[in-house]
PDB file of N, CA and C in Angstrom:
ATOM      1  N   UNK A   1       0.845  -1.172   0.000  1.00  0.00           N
ATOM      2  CA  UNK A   1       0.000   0.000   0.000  1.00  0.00           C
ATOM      3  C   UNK A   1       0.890   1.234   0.000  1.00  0.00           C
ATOM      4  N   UNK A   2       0.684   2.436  -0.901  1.00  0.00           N
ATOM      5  CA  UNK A   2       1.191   3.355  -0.594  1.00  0.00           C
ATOM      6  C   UNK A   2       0.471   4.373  -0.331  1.00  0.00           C
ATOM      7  N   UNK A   3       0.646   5.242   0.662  1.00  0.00           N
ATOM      8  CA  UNK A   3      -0.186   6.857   1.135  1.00  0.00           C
ATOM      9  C   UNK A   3       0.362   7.918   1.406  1.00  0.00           C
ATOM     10  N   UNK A   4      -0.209   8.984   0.500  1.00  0.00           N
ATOM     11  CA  UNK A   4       0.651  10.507   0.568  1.00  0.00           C
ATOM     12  C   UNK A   4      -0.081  11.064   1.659  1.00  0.00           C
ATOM     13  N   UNK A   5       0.448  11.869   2.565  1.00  0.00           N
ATOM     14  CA  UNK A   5      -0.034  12.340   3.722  1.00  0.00           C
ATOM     15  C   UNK A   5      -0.209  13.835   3.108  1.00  0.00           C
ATOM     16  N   UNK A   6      -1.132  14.466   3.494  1.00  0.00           N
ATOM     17  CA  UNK A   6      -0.633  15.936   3.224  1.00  0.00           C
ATOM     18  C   UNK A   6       0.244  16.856   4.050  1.00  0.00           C
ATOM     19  N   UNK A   7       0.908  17.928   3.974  1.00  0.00           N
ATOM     20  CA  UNK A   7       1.632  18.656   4.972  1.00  0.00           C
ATOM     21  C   UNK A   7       0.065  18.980   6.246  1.00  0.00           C
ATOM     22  N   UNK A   8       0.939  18.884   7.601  1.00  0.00           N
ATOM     23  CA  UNK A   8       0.001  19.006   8.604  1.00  0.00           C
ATOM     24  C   UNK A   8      -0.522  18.145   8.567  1.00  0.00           C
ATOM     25  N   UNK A   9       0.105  16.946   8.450  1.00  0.00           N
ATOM     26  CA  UNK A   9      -0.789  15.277   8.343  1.00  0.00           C
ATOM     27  C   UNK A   9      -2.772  15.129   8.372  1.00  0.00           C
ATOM     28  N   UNK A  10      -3.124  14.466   8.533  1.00  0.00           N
ATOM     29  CA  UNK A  10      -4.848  14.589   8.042  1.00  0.00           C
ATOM     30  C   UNK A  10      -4.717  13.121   7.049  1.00  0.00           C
ATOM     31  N   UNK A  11      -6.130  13.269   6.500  1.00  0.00           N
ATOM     32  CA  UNK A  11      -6.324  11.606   5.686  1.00  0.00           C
ATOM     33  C   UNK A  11      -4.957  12.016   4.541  1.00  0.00           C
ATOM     34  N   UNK A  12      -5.147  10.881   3.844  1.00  0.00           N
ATOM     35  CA  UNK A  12      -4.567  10.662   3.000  1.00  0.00           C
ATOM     36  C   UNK A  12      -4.987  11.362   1.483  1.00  0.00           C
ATOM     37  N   UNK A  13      -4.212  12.032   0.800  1.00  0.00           N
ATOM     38  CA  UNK A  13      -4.393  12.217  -0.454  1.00  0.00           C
ATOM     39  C   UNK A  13      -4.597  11.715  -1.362  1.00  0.00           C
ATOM     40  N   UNK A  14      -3.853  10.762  -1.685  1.00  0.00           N
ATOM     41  CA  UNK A  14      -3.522  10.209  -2.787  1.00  0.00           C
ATOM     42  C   UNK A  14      -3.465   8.404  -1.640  1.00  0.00           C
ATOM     43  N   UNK A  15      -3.908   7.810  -2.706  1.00  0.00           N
ATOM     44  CA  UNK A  15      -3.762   5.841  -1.889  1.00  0.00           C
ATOM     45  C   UNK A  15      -3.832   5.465  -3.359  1.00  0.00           C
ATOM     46  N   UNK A  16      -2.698   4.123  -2.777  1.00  0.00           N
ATOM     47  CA  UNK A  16      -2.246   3.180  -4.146  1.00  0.00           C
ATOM     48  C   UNK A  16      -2.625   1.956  -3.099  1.00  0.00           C
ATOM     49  N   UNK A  17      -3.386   0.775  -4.135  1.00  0.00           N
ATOM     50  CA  UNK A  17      -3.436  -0.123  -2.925  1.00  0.00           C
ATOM     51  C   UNK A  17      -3.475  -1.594  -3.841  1.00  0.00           C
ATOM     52  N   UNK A  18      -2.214  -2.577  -4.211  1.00  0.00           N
ATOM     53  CA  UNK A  18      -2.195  -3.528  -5.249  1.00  0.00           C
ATOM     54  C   UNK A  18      -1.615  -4.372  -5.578  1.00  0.00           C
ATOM     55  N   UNK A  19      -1.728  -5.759  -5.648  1.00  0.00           N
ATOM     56  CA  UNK A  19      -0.957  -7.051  -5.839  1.00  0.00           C
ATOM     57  C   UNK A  19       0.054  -6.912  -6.690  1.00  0.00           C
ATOM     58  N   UNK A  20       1.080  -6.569  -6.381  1.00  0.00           N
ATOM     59  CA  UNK A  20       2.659  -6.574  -7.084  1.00  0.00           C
ATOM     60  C   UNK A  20       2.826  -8.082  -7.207  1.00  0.00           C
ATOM     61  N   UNK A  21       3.481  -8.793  -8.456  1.00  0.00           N
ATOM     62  CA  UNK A  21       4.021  -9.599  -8.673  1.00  0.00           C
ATOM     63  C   UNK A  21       5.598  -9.361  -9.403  1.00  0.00           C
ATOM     64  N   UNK A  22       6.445  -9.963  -8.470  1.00  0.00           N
ATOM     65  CA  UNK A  22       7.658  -9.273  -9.465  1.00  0.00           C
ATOM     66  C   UNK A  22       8.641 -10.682  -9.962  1.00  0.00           C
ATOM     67  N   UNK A  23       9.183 -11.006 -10.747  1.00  0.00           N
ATOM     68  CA  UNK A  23       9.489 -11.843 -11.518  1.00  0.00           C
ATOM     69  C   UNK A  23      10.857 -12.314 -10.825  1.00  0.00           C
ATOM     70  N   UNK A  24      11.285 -13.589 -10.598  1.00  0.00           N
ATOM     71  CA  UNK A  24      12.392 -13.500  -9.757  1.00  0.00           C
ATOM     72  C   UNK A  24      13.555 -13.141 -10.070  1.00  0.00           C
ATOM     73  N   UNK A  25      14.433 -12.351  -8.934  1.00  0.00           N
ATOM     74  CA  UNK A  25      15.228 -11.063  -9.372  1.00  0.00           C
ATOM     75  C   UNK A  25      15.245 -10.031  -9.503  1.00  0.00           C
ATOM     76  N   UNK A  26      14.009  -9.641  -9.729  1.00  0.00           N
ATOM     77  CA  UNK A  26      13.839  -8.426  -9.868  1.00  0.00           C
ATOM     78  C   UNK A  26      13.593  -7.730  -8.412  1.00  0.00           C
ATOM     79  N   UNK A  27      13.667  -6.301  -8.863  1.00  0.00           N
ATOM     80  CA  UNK A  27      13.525  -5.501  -7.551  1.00  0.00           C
ATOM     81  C   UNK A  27      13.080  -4.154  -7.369  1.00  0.00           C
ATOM     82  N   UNK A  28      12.235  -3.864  -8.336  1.00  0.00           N
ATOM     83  CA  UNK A  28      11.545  -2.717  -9.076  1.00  0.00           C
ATOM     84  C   UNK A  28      10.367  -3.075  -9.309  1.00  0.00           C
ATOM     85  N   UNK A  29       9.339  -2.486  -9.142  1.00  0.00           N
ATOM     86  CA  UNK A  29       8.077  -2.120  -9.823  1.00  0.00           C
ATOM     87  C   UNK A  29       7.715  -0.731  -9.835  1.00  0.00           C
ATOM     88  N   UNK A  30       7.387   0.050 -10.883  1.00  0.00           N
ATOM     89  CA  UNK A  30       6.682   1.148 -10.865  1.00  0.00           C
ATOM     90  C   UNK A  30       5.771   2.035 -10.474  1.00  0.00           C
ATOM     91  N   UNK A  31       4.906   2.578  -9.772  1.00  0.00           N
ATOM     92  CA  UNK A  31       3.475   2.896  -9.164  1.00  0.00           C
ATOM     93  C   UNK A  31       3.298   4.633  -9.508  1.00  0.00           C
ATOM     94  N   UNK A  32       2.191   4.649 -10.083  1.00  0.00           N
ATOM     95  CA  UNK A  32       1.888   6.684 -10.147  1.00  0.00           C
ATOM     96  C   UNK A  32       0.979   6.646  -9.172  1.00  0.00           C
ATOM     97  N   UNK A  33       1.103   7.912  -8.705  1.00  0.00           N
ATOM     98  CA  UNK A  33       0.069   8.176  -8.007  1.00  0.00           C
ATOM     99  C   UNK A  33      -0.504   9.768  -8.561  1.00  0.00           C
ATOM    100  N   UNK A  34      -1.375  10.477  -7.807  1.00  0.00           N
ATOM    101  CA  UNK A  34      -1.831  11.489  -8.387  1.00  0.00           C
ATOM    102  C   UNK A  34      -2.054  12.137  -7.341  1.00  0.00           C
ATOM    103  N   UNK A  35      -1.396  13.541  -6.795  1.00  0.00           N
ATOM    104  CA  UNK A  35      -2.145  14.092  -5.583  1.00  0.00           C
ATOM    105  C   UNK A  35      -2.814  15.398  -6.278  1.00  0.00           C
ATOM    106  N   UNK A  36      -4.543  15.428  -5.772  1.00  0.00           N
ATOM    107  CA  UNK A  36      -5.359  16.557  -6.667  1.00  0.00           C
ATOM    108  C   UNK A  36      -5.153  17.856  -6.070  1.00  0.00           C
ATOM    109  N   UNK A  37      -4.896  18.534  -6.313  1.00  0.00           N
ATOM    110  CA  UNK A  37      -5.054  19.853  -6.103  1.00  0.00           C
ATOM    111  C   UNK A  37      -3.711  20.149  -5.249  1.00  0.00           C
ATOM    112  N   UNK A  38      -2.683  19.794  -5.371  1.00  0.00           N
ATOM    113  CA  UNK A  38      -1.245  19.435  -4.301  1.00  0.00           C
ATOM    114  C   UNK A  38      -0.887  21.256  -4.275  1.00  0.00           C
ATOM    115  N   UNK A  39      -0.271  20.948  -2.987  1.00  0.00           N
ATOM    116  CA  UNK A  39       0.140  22.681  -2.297  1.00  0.00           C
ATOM    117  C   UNK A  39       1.619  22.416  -2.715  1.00  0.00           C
ATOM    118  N   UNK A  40       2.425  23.255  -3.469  1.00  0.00           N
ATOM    119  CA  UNK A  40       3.464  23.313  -3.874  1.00  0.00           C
ATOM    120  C   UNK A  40       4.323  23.583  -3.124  1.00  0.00           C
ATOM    121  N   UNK A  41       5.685  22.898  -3.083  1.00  0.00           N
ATOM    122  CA  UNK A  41       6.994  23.736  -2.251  1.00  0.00           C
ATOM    123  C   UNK A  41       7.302  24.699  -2.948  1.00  0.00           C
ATOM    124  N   UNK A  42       7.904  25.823  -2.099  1.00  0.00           N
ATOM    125  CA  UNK A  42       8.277  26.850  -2.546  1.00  0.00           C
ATOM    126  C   UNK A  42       9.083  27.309  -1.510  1.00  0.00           C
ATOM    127  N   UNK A  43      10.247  28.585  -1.944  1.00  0.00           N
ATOM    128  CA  UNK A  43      11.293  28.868  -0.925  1.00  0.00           C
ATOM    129  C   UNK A  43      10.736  29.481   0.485  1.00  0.00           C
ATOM    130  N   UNK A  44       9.983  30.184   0.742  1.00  0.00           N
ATOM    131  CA  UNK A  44       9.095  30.740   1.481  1.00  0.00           C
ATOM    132  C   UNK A  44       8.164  30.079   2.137  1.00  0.00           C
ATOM    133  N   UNK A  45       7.466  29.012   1.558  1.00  0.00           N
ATOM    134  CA  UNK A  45       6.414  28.108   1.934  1.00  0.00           C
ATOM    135  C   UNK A  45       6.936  26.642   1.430  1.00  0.00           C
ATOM    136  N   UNK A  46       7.829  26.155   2.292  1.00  0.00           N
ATOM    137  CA  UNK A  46       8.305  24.140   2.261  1.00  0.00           C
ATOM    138  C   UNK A  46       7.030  23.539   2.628  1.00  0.00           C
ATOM    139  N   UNK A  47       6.159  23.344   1.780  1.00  0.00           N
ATOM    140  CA  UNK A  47       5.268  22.185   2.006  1.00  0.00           C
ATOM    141  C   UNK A  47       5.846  20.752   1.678  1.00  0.00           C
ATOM    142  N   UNK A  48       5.277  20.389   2.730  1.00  0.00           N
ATOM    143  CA  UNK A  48       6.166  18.692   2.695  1.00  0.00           C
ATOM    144  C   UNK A  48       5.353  17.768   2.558  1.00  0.00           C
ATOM    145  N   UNK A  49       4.741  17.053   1.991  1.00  0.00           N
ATOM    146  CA  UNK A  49       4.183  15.443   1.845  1.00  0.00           C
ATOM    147  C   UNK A  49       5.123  14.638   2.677  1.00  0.00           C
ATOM    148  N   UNK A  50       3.862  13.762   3.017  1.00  0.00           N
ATOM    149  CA  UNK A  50       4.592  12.122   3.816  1.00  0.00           C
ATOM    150  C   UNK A  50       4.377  11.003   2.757  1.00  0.00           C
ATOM    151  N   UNK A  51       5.592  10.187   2.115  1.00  0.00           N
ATOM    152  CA  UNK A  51       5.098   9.058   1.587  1.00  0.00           C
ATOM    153  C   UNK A  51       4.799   7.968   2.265  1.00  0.00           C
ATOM    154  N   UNK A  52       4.082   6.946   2.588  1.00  0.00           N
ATOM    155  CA  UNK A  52       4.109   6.135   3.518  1.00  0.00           C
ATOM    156  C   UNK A  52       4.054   4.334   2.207  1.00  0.00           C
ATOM    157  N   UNK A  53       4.690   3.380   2.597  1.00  0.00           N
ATOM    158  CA  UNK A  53       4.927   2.503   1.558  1.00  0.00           C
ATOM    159  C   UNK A  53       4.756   1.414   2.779  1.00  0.00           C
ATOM    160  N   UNK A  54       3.559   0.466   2.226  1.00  0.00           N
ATOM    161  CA  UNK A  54       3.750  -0.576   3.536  1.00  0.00           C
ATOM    162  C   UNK A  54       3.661  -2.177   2.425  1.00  0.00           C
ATOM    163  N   UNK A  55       4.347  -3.109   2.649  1.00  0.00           N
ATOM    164  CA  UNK A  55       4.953  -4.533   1.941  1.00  0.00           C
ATOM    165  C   UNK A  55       4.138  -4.980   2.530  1.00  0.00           C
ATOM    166  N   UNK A  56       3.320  -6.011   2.370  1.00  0.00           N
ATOM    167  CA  UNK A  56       2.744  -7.289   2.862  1.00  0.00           C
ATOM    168  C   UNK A  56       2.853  -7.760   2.155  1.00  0.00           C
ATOM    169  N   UNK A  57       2.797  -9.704   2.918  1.00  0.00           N
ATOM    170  CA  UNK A  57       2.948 -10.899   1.921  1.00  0.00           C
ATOM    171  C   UNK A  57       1.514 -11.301   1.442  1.00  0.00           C
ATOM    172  N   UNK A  58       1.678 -12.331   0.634  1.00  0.00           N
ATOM    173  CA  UNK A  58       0.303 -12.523   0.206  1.00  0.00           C
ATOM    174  C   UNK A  58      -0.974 -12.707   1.445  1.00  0.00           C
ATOM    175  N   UNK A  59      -0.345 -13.246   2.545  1.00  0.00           N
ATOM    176  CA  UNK A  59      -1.449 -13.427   3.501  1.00  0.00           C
ATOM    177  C   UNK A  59      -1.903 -12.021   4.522  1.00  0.00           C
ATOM    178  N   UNK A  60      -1.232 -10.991   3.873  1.00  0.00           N
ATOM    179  CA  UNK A  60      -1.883  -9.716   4.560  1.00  0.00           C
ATOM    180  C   UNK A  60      -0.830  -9.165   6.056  1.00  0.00           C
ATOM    181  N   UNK A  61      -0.012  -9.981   5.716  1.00  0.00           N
ATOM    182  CA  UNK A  61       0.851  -9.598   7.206  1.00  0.00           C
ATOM    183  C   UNK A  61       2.107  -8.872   6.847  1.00  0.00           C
ATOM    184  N   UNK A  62       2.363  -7.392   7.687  1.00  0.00           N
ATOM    185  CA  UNK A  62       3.139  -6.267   6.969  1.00  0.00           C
ATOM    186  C   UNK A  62       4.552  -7.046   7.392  1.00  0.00           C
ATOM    187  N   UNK A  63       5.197  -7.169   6.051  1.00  0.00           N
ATOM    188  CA  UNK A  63       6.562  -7.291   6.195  1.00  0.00           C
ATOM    189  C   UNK A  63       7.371  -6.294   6.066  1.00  0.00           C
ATOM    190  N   UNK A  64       7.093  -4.931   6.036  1.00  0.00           N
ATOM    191  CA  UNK A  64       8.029  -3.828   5.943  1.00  0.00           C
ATOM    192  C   UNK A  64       7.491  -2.481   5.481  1.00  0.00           C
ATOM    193  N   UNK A  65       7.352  -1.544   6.274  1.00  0.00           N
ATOM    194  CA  UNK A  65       6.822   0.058   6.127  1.00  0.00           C
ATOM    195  C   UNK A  65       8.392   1.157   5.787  1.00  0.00           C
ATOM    196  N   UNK A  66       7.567   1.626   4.796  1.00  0.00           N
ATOM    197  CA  UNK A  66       9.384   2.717   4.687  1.00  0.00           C
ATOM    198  C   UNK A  66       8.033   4.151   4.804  1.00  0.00           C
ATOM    199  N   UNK A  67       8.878   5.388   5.144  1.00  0.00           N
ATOM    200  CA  UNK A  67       7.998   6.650   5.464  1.00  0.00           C
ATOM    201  C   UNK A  67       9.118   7.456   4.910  1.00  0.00           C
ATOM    202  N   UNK A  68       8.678   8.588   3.821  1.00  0.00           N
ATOM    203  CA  UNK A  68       9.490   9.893   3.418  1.00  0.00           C
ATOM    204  C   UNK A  68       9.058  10.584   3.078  1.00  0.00           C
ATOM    205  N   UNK A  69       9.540  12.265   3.153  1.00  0.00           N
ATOM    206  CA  UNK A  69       8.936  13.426   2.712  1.00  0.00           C
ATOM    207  C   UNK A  69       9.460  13.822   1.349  1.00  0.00           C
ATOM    208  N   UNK A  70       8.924  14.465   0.632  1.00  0.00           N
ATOM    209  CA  UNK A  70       9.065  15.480  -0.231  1.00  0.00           C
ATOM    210  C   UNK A  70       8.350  16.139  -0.465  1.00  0.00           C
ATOM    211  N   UNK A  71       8.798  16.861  -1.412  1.00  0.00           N
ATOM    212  CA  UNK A  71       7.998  17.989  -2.103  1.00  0.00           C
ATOM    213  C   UNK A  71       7.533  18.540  -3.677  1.00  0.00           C
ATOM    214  N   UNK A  72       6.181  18.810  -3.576  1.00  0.00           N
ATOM    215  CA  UNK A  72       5.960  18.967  -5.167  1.00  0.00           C
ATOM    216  C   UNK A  72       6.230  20.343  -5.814  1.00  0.00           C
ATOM    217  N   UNK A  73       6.626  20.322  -7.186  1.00  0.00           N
ATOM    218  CA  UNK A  73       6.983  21.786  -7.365  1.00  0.00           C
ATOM    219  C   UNK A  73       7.179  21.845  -9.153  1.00  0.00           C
ATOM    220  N   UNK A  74       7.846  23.045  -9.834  1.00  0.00           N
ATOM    221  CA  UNK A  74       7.936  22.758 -11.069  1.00  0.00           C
ATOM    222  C   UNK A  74       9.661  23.348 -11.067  1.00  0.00           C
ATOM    223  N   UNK A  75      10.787  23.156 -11.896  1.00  0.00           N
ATOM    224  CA  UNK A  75      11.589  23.988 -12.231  1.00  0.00           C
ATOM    225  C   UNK A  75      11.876  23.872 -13.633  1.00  0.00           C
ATOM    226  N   UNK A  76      11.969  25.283 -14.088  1.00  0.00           N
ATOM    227  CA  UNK A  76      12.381  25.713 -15.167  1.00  0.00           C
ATOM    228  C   UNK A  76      13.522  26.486 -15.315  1.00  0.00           C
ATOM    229  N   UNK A  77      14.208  26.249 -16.316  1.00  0.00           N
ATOM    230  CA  UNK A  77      14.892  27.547 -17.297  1.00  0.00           C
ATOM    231  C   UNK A  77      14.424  28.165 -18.156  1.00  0.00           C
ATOM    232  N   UNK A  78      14.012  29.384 -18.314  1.00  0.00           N
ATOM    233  CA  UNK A  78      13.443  30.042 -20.085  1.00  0.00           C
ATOM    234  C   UNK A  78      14.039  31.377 -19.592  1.00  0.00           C
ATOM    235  N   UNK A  79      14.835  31.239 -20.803  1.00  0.00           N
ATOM    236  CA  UNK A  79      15.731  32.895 -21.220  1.00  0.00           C
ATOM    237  C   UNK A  79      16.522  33.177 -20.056  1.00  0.00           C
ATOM    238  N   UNK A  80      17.402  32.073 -19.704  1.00  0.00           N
ATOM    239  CA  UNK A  80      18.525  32.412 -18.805  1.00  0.00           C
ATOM    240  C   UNK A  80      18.129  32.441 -17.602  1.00  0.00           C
ATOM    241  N   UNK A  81      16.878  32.577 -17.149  1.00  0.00           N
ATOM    242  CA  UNK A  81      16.542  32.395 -15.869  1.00  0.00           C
ATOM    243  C   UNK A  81      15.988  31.261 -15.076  1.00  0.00           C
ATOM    244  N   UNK A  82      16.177  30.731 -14.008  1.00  0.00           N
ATOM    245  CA  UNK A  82      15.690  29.988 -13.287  1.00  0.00           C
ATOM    246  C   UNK A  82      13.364  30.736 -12.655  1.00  0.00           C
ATOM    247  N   UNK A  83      13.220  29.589 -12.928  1.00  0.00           N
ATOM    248  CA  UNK A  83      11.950  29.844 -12.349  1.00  0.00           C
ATOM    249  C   UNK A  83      11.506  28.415 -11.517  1.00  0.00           C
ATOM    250  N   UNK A  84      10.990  28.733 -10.658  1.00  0.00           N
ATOM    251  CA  UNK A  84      10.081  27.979  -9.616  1.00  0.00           C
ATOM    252  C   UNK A  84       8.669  28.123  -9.124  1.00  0.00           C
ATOM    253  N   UNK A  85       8.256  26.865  -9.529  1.00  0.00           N
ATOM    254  CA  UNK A  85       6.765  27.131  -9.524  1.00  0.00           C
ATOM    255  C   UNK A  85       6.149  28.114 -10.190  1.00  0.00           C
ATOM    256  N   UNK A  86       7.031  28.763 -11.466  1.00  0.00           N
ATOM    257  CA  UNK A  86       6.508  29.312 -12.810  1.00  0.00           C
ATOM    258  C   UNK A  86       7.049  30.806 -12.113  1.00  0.00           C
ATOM    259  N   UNK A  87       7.449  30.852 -11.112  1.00  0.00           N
ATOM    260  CA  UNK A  87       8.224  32.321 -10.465  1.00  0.00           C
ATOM    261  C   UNK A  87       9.418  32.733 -10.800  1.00  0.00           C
ATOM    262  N   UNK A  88      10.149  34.024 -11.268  1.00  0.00           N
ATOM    263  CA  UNK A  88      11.512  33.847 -11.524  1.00  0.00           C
ATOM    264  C   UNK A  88      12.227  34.121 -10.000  1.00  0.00           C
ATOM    265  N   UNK A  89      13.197  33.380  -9.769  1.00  0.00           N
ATOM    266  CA  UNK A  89      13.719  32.971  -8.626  1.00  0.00           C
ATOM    267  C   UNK A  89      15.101  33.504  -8.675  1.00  0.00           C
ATOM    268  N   UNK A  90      16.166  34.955  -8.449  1.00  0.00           N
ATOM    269  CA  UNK A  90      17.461  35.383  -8.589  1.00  0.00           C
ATOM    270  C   UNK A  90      18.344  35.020  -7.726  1.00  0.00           C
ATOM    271  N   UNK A  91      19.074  33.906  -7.844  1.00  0.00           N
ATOM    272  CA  UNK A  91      20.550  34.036  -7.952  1.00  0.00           C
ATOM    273  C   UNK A  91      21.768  34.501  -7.087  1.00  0.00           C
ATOM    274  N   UNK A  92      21.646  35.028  -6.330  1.00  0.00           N
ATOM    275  CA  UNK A  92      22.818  35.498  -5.897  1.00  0.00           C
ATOM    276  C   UNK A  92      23.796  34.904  -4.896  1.00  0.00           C
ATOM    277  N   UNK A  93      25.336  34.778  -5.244  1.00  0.00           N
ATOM    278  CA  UNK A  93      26.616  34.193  -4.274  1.00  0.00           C
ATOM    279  C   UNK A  93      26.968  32.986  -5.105  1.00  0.00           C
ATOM    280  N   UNK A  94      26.468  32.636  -6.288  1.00  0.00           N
ATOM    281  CA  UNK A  94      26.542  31.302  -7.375  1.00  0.00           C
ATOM    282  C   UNK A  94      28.130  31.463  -7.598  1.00  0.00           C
ATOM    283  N   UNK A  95      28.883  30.304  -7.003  1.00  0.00           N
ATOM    284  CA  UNK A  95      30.108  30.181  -8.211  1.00  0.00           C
ATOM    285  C   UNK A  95      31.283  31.610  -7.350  1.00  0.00           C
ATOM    286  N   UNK A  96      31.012  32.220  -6.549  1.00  0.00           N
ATOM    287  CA  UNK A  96      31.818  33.134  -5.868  1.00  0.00           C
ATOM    288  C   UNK A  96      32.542  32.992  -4.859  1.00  0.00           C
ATOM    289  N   UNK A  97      33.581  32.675  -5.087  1.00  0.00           N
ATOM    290  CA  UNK A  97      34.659  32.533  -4.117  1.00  0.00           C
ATOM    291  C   UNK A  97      35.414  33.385  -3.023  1.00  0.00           C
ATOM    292  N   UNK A  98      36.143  32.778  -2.237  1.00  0.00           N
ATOM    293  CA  UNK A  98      36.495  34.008  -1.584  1.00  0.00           C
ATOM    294  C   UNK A  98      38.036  34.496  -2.096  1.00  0.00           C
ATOM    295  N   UNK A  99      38.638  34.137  -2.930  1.00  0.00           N
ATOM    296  CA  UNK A  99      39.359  34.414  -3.824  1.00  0.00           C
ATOM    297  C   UNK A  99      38.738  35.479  -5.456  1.00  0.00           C
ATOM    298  N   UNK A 100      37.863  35.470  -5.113  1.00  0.00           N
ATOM    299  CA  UNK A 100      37.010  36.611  -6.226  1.00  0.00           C
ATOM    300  C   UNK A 100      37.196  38.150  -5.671  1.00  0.00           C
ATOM    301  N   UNK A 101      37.527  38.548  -6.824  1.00  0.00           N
ATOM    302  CA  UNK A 101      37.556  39.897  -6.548  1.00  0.00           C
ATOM    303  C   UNK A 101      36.621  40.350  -6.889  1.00  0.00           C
TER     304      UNK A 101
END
């Protein structure tokens, strides 16, 4: 099962819930999820999601929970500038040493 928490925890956003079969050896499977209307990180405002990922075996008994945060957002370059979350976002102390004059 997987569940996105929203920032300030509350139900769940987004739930994935589904019989993985993985081929022996392998150690990957894929999963999308979709969170609707998601509150963006931004420098000013770190909104954080909880991922929550829980393993069970076929008989329903959890063999392993992993929990992590991130954050949703967009980044761009157009015309030399950095933008975030479609904002232009400036730059400054990049690449400046204290050997710079």
């Amino acid at each position: 099962m997987l569940r996105v928490v929203p920032p300030g925890g509350g139900p769940a956003v987004a739930l994935a819930e589904r019989a993985l079969m993985l081929e022996p050896g392998a150690s990957e499977e894929a999963v999308a999820l979709r969170v609707p209307d998601a509150r963006l990180w931004g420098l000013d405002d770190p909104q954080l999601y909880r991922l929550e990922v829980e393993l069970r075996d076929a008989s329903g008994a959890t063999l392993d929970i992993l929990a992590n945060t991130f954050g949703i957002r967009t980044v761009e370059i157009r015309d030399r500038r950095l933008y975030l979350n479609g904002e232009w976002v400036r730059l400054t102390g990049i690449t400046r040493h204290e050997d710079s004059p």
